[in-house]
PDB file of N, CA and C in Angstrom:
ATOM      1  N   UNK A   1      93.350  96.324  84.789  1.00  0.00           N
ATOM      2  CA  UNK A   1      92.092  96.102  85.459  1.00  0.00           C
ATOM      3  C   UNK A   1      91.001  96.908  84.756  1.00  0.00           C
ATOM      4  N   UNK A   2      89.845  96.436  84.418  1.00  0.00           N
ATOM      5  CA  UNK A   2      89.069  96.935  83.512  1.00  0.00           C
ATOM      6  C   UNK A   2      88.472  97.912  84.446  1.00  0.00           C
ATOM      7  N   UNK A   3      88.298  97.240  85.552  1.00  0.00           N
ATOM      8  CA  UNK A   3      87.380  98.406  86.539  1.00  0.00           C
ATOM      9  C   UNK A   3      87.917 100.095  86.910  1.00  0.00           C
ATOM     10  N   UNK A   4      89.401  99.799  86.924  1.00  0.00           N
ATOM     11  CA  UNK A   4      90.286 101.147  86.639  1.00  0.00           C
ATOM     12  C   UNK A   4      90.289 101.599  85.472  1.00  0.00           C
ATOM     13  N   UNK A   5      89.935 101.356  84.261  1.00  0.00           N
ATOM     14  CA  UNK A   5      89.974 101.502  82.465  1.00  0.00           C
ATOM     15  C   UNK A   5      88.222 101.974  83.170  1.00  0.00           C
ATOM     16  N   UNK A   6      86.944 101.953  83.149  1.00  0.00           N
ATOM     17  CA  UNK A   6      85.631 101.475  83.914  1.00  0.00           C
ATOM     18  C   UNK A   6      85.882 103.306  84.624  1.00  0.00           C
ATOM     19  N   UNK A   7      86.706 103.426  85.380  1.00  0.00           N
ATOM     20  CA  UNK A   7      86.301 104.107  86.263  1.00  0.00           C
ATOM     21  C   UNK A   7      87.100 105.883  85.718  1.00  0.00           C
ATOM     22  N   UNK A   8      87.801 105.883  84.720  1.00  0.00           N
ATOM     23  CA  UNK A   8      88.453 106.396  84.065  1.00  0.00           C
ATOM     24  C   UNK A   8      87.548 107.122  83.200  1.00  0.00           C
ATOM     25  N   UNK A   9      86.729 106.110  82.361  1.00  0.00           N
ATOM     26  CA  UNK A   9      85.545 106.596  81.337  1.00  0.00           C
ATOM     27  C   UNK A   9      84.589 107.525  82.110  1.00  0.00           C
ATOM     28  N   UNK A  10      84.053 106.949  83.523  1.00  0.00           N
ATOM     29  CA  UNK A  10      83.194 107.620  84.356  1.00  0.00           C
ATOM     30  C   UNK A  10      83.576 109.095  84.485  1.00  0.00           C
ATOM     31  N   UNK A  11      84.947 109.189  85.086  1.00  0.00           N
ATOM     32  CA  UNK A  11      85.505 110.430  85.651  1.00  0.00           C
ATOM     33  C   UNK A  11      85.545 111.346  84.818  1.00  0.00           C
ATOM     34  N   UNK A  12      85.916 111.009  82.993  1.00  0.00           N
ATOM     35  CA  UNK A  12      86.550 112.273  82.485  1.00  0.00           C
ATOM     36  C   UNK A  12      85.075 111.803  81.294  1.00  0.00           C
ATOM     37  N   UNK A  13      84.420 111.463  81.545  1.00  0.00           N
ATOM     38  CA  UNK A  13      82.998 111.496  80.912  1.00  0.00           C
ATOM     39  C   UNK A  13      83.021 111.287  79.380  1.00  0.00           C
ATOM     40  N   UNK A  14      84.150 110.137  79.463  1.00  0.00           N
ATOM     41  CA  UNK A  14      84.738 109.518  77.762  1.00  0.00           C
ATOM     42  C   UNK A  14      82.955 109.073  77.198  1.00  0.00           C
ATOM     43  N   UNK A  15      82.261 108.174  77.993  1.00  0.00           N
ATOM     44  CA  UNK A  15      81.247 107.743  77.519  1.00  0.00           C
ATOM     45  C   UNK A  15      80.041 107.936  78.382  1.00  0.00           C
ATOM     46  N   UNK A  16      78.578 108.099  77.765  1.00  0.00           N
ATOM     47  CA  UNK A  16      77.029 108.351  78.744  1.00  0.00           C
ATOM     48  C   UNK A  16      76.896 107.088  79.746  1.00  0.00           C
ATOM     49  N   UNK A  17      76.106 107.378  80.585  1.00  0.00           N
ATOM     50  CA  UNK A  17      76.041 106.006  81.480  1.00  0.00           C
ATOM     51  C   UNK A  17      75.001 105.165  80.661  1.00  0.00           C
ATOM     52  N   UNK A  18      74.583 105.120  79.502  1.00  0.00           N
ATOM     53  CA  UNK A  18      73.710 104.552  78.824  1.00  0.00           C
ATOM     54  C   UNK A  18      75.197 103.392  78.184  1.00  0.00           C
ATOM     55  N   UNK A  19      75.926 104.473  77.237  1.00  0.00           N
ATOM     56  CA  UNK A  19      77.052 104.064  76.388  1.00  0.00           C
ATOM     57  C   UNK A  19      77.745 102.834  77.562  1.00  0.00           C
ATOM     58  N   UNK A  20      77.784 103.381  78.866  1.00  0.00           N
ATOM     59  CA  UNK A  20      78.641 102.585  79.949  1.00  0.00           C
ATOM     60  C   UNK A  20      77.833 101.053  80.201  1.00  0.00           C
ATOM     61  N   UNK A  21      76.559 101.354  80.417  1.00  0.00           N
ATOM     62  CA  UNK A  21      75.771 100.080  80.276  1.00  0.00           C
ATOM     63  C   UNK A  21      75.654  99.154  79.489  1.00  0.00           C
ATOM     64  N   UNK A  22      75.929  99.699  78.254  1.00  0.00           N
ATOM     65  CA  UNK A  22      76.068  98.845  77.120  1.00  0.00           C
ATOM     66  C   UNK A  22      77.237  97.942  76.792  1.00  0.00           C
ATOM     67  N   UNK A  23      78.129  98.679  77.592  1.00  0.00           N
ATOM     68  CA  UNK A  23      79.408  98.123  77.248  1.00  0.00           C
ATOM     69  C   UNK A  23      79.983  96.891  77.745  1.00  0.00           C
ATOM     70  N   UNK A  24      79.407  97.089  79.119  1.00  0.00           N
ATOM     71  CA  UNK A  24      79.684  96.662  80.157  1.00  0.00           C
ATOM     72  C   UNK A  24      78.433  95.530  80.277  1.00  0.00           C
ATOM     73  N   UNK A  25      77.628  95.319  79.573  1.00  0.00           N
ATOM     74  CA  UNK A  25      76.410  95.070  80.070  1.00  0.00           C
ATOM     75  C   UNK A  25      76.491  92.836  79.980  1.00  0.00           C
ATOM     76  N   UNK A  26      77.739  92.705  79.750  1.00  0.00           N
ATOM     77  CA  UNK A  26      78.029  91.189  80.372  1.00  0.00           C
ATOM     78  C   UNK A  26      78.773  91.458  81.485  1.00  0.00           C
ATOM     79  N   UNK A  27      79.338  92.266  82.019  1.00  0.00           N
ATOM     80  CA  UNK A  27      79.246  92.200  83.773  1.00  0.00           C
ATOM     81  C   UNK A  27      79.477  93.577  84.324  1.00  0.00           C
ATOM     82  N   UNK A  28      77.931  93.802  84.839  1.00  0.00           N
ATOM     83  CA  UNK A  28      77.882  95.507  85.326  1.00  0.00           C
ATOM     84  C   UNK A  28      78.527  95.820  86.701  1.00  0.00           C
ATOM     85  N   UNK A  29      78.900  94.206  87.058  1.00  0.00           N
ATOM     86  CA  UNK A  29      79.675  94.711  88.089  1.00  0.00           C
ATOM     87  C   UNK A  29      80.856  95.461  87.940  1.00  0.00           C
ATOM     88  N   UNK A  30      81.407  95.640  86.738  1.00  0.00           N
ATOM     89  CA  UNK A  30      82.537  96.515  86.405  1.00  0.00           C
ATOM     90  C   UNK A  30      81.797  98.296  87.116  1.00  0.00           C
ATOM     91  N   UNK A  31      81.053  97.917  86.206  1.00  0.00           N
ATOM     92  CA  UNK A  31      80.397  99.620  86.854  1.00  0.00           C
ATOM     93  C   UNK A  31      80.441 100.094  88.135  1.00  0.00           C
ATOM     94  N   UNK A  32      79.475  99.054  88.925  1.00  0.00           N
ATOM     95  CA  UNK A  32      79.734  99.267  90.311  1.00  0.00           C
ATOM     96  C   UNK A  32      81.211  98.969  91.121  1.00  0.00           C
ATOM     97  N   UNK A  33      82.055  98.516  90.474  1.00  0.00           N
ATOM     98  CA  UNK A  33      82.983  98.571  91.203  1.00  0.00           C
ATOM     99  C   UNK A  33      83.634  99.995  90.944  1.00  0.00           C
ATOM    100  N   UNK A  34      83.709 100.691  89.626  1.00  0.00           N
ATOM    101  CA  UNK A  34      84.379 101.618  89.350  1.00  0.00           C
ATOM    102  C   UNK A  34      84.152 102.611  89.755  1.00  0.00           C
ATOM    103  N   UNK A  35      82.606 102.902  90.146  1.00  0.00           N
ATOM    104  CA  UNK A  35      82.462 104.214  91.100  1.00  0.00           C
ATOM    105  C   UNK A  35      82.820 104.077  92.436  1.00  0.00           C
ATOM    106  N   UNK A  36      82.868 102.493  93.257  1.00  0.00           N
ATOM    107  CA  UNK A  36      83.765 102.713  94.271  1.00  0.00           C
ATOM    108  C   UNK A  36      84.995 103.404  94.363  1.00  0.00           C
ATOM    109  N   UNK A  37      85.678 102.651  93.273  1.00  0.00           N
ATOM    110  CA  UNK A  37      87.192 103.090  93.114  1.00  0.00           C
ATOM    111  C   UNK A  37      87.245 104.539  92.907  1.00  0.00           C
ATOM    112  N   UNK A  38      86.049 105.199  92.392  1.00  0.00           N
ATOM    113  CA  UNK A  38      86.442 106.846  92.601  1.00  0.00           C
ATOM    114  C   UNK A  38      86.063 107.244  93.663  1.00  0.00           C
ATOM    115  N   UNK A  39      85.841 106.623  94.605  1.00  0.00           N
ATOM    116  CA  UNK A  39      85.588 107.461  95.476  1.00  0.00           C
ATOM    117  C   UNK A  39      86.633 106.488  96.501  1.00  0.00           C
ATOM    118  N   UNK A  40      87.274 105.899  96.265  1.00  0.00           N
ATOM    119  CA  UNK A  40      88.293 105.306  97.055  1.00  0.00           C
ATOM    120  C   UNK A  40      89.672 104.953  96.953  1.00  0.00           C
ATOM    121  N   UNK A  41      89.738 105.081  95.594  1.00  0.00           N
ATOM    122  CA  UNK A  41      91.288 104.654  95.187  1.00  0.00           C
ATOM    123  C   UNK A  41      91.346 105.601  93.927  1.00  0.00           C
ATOM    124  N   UNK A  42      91.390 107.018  94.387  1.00  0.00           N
ATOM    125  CA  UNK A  42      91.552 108.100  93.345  1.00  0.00           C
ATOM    126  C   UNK A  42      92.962 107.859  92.514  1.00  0.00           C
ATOM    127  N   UNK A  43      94.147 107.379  92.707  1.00  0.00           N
ATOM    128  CA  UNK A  43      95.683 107.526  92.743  1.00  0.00           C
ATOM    129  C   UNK A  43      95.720 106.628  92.193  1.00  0.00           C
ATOM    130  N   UNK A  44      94.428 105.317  91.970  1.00  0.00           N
ATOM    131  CA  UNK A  44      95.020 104.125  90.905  1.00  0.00           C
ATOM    132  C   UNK A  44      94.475 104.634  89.257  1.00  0.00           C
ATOM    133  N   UNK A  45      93.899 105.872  89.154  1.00  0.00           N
ATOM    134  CA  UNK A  45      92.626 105.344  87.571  1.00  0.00           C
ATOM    135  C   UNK A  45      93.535 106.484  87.190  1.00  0.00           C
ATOM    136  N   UNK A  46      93.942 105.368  85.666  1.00  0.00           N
ATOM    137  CA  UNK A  46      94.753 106.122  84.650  1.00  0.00           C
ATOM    138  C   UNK A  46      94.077 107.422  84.241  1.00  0.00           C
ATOM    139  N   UNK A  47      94.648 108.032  83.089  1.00  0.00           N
ATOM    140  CA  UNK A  47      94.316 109.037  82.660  1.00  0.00           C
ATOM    141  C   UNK A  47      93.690 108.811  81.133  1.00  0.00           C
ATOM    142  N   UNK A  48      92.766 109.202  80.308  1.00  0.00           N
ATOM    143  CA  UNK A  48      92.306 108.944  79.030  1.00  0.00           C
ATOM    144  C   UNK A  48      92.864 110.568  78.168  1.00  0.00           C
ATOM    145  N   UNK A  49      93.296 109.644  77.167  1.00  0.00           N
ATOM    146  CA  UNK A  49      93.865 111.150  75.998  1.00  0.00           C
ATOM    147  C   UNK A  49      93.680 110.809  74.986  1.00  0.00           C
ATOM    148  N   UNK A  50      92.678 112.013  74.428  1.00  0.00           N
ATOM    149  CA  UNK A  50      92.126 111.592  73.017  1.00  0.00           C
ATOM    150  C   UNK A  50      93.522 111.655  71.926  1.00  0.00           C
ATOM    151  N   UNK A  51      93.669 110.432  71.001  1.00  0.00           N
ATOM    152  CA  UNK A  51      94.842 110.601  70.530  1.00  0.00           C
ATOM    153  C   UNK A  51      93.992 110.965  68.793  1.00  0.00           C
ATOM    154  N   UNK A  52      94.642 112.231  68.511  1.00  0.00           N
ATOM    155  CA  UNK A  52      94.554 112.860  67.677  1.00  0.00           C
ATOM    156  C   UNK A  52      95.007 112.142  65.840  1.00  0.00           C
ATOM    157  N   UNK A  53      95.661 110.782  66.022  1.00  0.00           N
ATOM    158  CA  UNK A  53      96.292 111.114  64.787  1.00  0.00           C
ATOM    159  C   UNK A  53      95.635 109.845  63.815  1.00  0.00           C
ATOM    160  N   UNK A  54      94.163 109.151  64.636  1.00  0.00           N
ATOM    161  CA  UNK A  54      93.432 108.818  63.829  1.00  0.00           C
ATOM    162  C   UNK A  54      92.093 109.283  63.190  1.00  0.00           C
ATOM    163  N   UNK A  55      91.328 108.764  62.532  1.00  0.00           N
ATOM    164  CA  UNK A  55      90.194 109.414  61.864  1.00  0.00           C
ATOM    165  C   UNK A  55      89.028 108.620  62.781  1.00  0.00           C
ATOM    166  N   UNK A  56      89.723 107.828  63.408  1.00  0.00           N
ATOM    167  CA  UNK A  56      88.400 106.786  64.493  1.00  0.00           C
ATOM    168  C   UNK A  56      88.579 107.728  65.823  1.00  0.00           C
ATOM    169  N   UNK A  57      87.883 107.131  66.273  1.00  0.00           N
ATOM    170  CA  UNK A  57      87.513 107.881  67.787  1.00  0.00           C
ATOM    171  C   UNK A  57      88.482 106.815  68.723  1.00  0.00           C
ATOM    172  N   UNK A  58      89.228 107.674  69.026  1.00  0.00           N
ATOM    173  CA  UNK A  58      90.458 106.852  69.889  1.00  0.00           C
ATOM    174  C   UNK A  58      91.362 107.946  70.771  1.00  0.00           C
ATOM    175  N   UNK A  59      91.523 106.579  72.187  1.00  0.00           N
ATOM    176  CA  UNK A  59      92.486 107.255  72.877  1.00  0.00           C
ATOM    177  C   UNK A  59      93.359 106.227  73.640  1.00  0.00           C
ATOM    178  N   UNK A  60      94.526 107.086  74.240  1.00  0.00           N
ATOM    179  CA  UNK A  60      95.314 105.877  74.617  1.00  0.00           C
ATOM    180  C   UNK A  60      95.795 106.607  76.381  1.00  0.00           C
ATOM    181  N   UNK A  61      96.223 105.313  76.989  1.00  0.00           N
ATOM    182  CA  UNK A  61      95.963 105.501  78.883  1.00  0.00           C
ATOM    183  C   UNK A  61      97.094 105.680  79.249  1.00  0.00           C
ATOM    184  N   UNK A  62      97.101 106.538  80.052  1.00  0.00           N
ATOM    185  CA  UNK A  62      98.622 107.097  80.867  1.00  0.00           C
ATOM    186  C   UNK A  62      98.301 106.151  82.250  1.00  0.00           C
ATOM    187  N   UNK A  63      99.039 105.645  82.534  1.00  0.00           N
ATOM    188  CA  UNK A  63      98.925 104.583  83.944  1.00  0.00           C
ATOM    189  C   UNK A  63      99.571 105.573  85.162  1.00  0.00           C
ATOM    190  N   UNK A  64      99.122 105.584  86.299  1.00  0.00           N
ATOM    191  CA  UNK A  64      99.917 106.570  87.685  1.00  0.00           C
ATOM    192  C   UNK A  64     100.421 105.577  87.965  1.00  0.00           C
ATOM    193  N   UNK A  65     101.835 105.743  88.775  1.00  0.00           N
ATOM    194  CA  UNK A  65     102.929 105.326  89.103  1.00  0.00           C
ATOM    195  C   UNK A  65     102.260 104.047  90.634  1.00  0.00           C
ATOM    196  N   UNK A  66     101.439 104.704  91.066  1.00  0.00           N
ATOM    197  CA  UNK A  66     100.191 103.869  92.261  1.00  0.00           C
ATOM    198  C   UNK A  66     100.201 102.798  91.107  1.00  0.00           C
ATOM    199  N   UNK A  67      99.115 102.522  90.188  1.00  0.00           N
ATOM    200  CA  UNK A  67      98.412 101.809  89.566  1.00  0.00           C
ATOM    201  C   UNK A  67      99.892 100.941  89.578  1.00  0.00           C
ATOM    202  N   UNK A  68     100.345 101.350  88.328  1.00  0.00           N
ATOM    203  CA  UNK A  68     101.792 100.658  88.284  1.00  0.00           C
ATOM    204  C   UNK A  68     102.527  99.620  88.972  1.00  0.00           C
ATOM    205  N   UNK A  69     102.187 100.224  90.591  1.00  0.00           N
ATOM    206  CA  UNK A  69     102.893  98.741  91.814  1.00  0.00           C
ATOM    207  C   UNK A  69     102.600  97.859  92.027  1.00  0.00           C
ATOM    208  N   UNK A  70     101.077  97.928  91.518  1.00  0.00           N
ATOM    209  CA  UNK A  70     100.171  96.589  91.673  1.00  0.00           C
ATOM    210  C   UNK A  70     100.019  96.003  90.301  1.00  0.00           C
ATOM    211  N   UNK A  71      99.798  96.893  89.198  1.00  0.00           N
ATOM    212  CA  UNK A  71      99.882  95.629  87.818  1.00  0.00           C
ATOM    213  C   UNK A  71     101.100  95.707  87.108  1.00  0.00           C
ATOM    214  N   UNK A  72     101.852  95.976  87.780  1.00  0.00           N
ATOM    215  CA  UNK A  72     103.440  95.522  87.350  1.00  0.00           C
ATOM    216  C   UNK A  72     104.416  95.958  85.577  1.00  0.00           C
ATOM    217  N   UNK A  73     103.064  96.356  85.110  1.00  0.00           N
ATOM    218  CA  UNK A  73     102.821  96.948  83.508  1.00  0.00           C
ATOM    219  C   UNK A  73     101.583  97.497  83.404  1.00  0.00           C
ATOM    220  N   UNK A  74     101.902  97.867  82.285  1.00  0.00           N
ATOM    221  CA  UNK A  74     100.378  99.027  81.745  1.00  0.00           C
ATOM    222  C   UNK A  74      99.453  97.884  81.359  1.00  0.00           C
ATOM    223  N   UNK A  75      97.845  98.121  82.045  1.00  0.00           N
ATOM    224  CA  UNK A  75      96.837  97.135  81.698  1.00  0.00           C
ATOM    225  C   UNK A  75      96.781  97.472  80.681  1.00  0.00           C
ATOM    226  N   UNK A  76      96.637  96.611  79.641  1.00  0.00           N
ATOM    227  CA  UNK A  76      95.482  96.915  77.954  1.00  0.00           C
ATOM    228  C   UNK A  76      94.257  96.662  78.405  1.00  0.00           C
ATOM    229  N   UNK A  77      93.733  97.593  78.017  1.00  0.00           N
ATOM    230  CA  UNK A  77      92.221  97.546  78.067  1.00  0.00           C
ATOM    231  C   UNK A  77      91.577  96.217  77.274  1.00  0.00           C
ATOM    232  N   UNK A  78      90.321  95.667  77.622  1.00  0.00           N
ATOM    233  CA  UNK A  78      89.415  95.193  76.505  1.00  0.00           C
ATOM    234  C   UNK A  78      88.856  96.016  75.769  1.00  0.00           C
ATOM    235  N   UNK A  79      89.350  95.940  74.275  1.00  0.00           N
ATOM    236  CA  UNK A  79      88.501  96.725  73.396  1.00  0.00           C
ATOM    237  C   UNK A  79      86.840  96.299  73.710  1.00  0.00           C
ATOM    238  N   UNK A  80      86.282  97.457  74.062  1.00  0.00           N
ATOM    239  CA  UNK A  80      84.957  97.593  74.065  1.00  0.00           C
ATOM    240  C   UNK A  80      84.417  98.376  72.734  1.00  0.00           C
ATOM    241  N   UNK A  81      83.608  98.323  72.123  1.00  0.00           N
ATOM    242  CA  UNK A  81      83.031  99.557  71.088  1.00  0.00           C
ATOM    243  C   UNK A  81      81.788  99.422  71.355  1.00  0.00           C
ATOM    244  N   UNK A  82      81.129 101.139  70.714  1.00  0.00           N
ATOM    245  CA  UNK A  82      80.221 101.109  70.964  1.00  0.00           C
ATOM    246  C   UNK A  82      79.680 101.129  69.822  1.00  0.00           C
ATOM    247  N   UNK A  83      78.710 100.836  69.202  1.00  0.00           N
ATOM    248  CA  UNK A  83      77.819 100.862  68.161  1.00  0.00           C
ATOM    249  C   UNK A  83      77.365 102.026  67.137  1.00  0.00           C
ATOM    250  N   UNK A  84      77.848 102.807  66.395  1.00  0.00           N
ATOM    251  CA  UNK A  84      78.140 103.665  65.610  1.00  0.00           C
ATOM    252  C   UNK A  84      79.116 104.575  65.991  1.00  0.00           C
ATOM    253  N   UNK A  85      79.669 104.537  66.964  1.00  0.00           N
ATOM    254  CA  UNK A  85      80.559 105.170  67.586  1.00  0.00           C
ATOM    255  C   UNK A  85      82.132 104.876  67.505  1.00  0.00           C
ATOM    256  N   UNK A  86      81.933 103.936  67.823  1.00  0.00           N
ATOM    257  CA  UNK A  86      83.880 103.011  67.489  1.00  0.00           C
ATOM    258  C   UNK A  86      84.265 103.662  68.720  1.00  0.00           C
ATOM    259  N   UNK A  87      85.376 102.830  69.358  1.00  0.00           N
ATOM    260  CA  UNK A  87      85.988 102.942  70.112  1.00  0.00           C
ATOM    261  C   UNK A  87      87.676 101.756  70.384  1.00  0.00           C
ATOM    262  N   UNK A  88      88.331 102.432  70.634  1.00  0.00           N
ATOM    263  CA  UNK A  88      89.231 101.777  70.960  1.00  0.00           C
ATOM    264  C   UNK A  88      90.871 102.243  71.554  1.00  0.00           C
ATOM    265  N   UNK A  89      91.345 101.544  72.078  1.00  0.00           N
ATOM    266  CA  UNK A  89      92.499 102.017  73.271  1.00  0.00           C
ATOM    267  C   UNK A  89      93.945 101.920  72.618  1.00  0.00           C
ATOM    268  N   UNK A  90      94.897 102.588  72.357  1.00  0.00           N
ATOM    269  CA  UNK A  90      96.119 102.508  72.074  1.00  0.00           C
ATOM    270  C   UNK A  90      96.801 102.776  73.596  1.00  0.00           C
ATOM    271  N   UNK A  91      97.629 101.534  73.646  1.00  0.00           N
ATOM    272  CA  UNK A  91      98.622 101.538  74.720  1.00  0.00           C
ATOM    273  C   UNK A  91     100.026 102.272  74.472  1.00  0.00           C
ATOM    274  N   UNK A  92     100.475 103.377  75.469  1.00  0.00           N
ATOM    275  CA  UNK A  92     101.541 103.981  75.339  1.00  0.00           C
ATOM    276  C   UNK A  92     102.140 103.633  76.932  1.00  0.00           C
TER     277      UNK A  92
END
């Protein structure tokens, strides 16, 4: 669920709410849903970890065992990037 990937970036302040707008900015309802979800479904939004062993700006999502019951597997994110920045998600 992107809005849990969405609400993840918010929490551990992966990206600016400018960077978040941009990203998001073909449906911002991701946004607004994702600050619901922090303030309502703390136990579903994975965890972000910068993974160290590229030269790009990358990280990959630890899923909680909550999240897990409902998407049955680890979501992959939509690669989003941002514009001189790079971005992108390795699934573990």
């Amino acid at each position: 669920m992107e809005i849990l990937v969405c609400a993840a970036r918010i929490k551990q302040n992966v990206f600016s709410e400018a960077d978040l707008n941009h990203i998001y900015r073909d449906d911002p309802e991701i946004v607004v849903e994702a600050k619901r979800f922090l303030k309502e479904h703390q136990k579903m939004i994975p965890t972000i970890n910068p993974d160290q062993q590229f030269h790009l700006v990358a990280w990959s999502l630890s899923w909680p065992d909550e999240a897990l019951k409902y998407l049955g597997s680890p979501h992959k994110p939509k690669l989003r990037p941002i514009p001189g920045a790079g971005a992108y998600f390795i699934q573990h």
